[in-house]
PDB file of N, CA and C in Angstrom:
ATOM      1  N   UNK A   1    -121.968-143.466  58.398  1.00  0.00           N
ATOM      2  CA  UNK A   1    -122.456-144.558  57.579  1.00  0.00           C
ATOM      3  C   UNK A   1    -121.316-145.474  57.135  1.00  0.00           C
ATOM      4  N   UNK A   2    -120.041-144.987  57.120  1.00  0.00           N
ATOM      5  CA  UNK A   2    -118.773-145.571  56.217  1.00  0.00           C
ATOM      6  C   UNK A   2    -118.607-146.763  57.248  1.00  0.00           C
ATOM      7  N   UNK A   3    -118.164-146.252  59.310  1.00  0.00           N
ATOM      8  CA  UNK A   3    -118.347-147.269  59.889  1.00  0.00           C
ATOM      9  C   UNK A   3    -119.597-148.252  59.811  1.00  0.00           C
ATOM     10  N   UNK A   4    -120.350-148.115  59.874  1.00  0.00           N
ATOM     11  CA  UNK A   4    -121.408-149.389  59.949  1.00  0.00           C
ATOM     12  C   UNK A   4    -121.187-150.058  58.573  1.00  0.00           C
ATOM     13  N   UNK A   5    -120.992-149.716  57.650  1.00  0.00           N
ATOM     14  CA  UNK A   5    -120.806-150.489  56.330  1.00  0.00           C
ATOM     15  C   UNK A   5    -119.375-151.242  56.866  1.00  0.00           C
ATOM     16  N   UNK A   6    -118.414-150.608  57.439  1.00  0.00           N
ATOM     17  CA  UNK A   6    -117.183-151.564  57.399  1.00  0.00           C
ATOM     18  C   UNK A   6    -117.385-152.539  58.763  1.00  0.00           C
ATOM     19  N   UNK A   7    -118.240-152.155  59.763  1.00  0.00           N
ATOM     20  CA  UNK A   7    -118.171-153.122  60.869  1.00  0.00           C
ATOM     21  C   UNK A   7    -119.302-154.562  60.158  1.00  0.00           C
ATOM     22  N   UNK A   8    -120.423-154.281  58.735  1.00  0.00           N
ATOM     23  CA  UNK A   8    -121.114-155.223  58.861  1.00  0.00           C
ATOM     24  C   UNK A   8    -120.333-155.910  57.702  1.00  0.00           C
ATOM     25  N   UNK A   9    -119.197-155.384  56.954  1.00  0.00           N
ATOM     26  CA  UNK A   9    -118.400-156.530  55.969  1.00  0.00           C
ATOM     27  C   UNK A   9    -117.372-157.224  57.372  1.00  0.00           C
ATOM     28  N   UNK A  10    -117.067-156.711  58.162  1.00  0.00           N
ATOM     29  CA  UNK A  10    -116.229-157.769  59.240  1.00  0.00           C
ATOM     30  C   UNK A  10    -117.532-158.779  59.709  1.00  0.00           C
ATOM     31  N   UNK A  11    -117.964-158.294  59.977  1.00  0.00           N
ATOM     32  CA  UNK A  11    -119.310-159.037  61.267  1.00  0.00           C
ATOM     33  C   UNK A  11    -120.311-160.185  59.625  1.00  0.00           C
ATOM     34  N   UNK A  12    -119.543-159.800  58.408  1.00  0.00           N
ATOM     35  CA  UNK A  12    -120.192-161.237  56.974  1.00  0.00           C
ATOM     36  C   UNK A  12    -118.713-161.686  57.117  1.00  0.00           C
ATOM     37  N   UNK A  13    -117.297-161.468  56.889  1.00  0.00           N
ATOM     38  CA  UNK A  13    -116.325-162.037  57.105  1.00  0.00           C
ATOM     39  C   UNK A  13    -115.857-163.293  58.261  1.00  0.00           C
ATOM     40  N   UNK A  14    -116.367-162.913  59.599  1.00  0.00           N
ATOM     41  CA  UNK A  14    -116.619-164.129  60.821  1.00  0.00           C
ATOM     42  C   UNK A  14    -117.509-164.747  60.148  1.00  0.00           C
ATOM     43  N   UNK A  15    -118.676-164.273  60.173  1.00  0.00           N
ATOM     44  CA  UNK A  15    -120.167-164.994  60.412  1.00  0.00           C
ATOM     45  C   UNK A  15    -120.411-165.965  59.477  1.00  0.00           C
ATOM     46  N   UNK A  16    -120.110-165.710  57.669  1.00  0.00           N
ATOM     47  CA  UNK A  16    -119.860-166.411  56.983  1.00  0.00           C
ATOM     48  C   UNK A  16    -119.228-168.023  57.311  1.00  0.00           C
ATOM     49  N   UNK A  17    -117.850-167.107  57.408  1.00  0.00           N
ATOM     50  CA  UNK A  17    -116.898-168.759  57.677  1.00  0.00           C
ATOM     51  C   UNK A  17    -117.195-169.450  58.983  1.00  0.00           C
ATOM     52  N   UNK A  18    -118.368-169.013  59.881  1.00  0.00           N
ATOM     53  CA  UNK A  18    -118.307-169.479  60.852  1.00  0.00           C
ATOM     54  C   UNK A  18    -119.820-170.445  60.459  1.00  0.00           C
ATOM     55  N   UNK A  19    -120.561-169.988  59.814  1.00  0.00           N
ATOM     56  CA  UNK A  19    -121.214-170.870  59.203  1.00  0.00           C
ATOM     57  C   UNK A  19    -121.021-172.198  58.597  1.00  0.00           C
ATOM     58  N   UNK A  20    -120.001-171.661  57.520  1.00  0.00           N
ATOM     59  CA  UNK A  20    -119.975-172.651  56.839  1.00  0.00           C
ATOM     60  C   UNK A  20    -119.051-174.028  57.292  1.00  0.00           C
ATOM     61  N   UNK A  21    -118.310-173.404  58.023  1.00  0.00           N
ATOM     62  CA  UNK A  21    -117.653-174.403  59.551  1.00  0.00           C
ATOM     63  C   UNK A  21    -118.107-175.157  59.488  1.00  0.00           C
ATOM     64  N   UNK A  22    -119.280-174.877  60.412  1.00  0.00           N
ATOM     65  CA  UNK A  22    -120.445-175.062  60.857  1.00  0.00           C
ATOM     66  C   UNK A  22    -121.023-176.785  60.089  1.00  0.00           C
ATOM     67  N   UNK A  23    -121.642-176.367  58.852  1.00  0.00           N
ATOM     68  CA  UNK A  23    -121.993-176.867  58.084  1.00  0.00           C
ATOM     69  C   UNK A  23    -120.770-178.202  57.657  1.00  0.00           C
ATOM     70  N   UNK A  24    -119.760-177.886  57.831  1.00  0.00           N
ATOM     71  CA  UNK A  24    -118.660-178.752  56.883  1.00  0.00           C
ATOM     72  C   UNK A  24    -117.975-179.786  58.281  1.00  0.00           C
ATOM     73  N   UNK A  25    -118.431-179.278  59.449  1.00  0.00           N
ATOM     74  CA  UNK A  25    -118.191-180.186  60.350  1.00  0.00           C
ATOM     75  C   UNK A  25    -119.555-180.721  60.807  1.00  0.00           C
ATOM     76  N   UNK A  26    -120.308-180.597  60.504  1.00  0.00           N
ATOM     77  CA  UNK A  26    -122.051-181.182  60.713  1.00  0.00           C
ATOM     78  C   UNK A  26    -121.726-182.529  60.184  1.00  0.00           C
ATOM     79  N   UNK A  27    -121.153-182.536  58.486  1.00  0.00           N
ATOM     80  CA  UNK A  27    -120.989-183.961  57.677  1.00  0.00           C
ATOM     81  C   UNK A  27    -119.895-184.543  58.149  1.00  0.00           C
ATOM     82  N   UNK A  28    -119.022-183.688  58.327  1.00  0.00           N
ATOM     83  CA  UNK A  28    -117.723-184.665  58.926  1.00  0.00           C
ATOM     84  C   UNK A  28    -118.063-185.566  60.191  1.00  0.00           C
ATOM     85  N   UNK A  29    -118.436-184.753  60.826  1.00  0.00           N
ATOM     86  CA  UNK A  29    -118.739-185.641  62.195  1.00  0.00           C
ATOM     87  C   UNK A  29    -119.737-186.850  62.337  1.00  0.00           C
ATOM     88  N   UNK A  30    -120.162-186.537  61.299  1.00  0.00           N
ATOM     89  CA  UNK A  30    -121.563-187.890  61.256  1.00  0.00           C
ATOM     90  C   UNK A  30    -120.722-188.926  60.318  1.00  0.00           C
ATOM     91  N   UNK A  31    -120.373-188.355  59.144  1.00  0.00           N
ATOM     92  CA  UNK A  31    -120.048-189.529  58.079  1.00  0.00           C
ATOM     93  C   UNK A  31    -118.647-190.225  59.537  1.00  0.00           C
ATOM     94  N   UNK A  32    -117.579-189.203  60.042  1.00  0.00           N
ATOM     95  CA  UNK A  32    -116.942-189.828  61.305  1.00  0.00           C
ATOM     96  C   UNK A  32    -117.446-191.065  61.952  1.00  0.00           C
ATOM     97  N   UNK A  33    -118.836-190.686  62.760  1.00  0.00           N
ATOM     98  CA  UNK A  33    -119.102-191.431  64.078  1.00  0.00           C
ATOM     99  C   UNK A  33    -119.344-193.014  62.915  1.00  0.00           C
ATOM    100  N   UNK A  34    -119.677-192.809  62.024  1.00  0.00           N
ATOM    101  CA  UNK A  34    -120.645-193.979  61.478  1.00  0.00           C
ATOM    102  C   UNK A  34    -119.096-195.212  60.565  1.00  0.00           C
ATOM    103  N   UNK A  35    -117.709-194.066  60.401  1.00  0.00           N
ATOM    104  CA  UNK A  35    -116.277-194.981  60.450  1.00  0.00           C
ATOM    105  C   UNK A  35    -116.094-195.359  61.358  1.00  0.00           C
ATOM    106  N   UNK A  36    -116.110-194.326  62.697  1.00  0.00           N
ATOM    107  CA  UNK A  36    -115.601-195.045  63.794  1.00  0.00           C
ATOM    108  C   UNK A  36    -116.258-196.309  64.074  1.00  0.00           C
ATOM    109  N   UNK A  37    -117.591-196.494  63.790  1.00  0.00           N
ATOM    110  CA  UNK A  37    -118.507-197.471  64.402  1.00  0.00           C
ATOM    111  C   UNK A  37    -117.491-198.793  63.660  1.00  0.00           C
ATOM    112  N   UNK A  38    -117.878-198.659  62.219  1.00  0.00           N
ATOM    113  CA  UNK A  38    -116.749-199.790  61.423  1.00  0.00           C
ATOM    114  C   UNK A  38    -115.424-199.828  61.951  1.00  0.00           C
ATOM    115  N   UNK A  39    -114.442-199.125  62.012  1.00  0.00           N
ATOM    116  CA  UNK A  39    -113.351-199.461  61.762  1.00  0.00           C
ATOM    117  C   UNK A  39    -112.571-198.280  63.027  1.00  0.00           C
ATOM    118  N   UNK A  40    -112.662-198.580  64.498  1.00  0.00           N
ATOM    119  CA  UNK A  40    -112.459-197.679  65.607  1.00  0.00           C
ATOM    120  C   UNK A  40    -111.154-197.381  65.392  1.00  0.00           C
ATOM    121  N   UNK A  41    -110.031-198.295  64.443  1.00  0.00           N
ATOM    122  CA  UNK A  41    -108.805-197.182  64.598  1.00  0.00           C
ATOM    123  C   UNK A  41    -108.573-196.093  63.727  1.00  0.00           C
ATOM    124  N   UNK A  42    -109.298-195.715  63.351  1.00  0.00           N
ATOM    125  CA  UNK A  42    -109.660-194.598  62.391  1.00  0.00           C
ATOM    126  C   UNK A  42    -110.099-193.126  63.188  1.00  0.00           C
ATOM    127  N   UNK A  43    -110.094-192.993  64.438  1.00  0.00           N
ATOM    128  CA  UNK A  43    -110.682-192.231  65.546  1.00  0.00           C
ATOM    129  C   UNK A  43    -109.655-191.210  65.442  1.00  0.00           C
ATOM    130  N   UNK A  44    -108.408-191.403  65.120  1.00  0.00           N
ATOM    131  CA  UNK A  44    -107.270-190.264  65.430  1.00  0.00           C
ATOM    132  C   UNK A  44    -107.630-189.687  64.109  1.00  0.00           C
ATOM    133  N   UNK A  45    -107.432-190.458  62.519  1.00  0.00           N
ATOM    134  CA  UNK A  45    -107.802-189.430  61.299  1.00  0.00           C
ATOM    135  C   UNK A  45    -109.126-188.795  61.328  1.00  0.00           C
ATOM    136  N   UNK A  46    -110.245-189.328  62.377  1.00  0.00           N
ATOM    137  CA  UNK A  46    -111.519-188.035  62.309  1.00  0.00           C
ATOM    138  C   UNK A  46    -111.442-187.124  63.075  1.00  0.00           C
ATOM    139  N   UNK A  47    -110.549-186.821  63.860  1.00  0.00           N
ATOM    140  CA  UNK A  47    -110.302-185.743  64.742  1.00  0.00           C
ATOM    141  C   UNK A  47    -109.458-185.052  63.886  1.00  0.00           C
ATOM    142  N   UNK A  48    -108.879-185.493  63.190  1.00  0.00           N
ATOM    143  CA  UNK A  48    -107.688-184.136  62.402  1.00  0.00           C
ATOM    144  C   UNK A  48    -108.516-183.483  61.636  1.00  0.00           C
ATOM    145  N   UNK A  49    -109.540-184.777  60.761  1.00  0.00           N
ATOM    146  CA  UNK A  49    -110.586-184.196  59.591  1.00  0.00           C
ATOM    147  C   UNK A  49    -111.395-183.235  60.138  1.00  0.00           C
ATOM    148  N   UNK A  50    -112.006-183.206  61.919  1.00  0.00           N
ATOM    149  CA  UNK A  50    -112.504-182.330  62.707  1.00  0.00           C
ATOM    150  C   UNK A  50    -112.181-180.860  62.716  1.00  0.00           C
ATOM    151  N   UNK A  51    -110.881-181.176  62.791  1.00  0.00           N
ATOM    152  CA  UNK A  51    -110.138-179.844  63.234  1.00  0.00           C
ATOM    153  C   UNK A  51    -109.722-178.827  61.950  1.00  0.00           C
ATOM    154  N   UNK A  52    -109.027-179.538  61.149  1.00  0.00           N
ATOM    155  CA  UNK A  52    -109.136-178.874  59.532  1.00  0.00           C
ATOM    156  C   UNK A  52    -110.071-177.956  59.471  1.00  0.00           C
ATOM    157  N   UNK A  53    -111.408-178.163  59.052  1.00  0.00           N
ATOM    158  CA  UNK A  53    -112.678-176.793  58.697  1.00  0.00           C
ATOM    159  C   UNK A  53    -112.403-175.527  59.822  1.00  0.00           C
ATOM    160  N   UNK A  54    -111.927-176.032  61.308  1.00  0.00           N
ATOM    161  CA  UNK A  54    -111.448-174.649  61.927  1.00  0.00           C
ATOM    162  C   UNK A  54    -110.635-173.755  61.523  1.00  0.00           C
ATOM    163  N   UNK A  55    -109.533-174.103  60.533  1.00  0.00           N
ATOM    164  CA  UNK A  55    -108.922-172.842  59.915  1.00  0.00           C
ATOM    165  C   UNK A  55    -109.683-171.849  59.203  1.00  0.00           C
ATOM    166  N   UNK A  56    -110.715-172.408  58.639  1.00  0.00           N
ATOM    167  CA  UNK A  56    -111.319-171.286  58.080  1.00  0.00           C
ATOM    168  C   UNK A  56    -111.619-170.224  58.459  1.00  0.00           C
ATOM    169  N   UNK A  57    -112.337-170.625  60.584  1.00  0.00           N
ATOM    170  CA  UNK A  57    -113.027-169.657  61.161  1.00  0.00           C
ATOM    171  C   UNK A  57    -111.873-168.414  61.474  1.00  0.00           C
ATOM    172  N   UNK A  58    -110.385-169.171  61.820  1.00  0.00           N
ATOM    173  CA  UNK A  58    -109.650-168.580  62.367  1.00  0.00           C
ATOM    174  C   UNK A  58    -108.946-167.217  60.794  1.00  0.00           C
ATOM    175  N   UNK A  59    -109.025-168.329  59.699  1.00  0.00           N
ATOM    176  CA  UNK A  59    -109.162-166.839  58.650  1.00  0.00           C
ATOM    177  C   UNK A  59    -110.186-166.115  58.773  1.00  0.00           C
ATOM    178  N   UNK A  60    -111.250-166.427  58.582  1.00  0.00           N
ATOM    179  CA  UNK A  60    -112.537-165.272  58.737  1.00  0.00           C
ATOM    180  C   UNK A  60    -112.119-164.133  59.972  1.00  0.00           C
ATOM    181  N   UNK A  61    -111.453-164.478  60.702  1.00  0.00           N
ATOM    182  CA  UNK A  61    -111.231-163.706  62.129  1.00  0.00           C
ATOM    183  C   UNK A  61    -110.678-163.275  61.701  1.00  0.00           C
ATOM    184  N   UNK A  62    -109.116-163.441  60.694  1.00  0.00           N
ATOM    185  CA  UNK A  62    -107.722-162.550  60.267  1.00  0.00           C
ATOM    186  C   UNK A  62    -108.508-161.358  59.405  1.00  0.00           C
ATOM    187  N   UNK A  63    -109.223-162.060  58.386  1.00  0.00           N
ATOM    188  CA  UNK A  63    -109.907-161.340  57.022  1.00  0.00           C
ATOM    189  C   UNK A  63    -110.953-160.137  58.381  1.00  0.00           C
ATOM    190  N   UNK A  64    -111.447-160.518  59.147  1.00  0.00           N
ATOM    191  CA  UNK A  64    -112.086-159.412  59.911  1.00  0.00           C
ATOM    192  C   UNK A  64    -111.456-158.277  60.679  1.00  0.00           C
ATOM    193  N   UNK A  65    -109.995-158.661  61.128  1.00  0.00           N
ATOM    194  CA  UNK A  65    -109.021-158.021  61.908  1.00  0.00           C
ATOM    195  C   UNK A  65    -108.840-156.998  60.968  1.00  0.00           C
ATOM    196  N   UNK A  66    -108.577-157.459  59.804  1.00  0.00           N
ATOM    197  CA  UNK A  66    -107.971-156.839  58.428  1.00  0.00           C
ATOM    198  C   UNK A  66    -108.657-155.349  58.259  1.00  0.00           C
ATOM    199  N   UNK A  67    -109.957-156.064  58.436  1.00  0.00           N
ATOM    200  CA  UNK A  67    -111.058-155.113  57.589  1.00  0.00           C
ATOM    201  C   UNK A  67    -111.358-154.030  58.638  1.00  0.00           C
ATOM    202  N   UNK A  68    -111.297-154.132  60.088  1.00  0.00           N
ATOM    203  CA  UNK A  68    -111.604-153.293  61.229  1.00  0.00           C
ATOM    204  C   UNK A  68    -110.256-152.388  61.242  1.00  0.00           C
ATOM    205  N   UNK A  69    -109.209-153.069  61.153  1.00  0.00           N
ATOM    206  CA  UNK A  69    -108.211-152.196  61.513  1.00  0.00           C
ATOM    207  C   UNK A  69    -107.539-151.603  60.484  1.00  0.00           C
ATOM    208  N   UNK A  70    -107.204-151.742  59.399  1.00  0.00           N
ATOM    209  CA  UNK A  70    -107.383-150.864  57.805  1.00  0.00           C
ATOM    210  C   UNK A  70    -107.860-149.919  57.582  1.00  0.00           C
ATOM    211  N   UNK A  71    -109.284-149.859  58.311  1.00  0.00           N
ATOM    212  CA  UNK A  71    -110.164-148.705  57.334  1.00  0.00           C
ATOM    213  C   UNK A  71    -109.893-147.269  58.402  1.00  0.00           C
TER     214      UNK A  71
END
């Protein structure tokens, strides 16, 4: 029982931040396309703003590594 409790706090650790990613590049990318439309040299700062919310996923992955290989 101890494993399945620690594989389903890794498997909310990804899944979480991979959500909320998810979610935080949904708005970026729209409120994005609708600058780019105004003001196209602005195309390089929505790709960084893009890429930013991916650190999260890549912590959720560390915070999961953590939690699998610890216990």
């Amino acid at each position: 029982m101890e494993q399945v409790l620690i594989a389903f706090a890794a498997a909310l650790a990804i899944g979480l931040s991979a959500l909320a990613t998810a979610w935080a590049q949904s708005k970026i990318g729209s409120a994005g396309v609708g600058g780019i439309a105004e003001k196209p040299e602005i195309s390089g700062t929505v790709i960084i703003m893009l890429a930013i919310p991916e650190t999260l996923v890549i912590l959720g992955f560390v915070v999961a590594m953590l939690i699998l290989f610890s216990a």
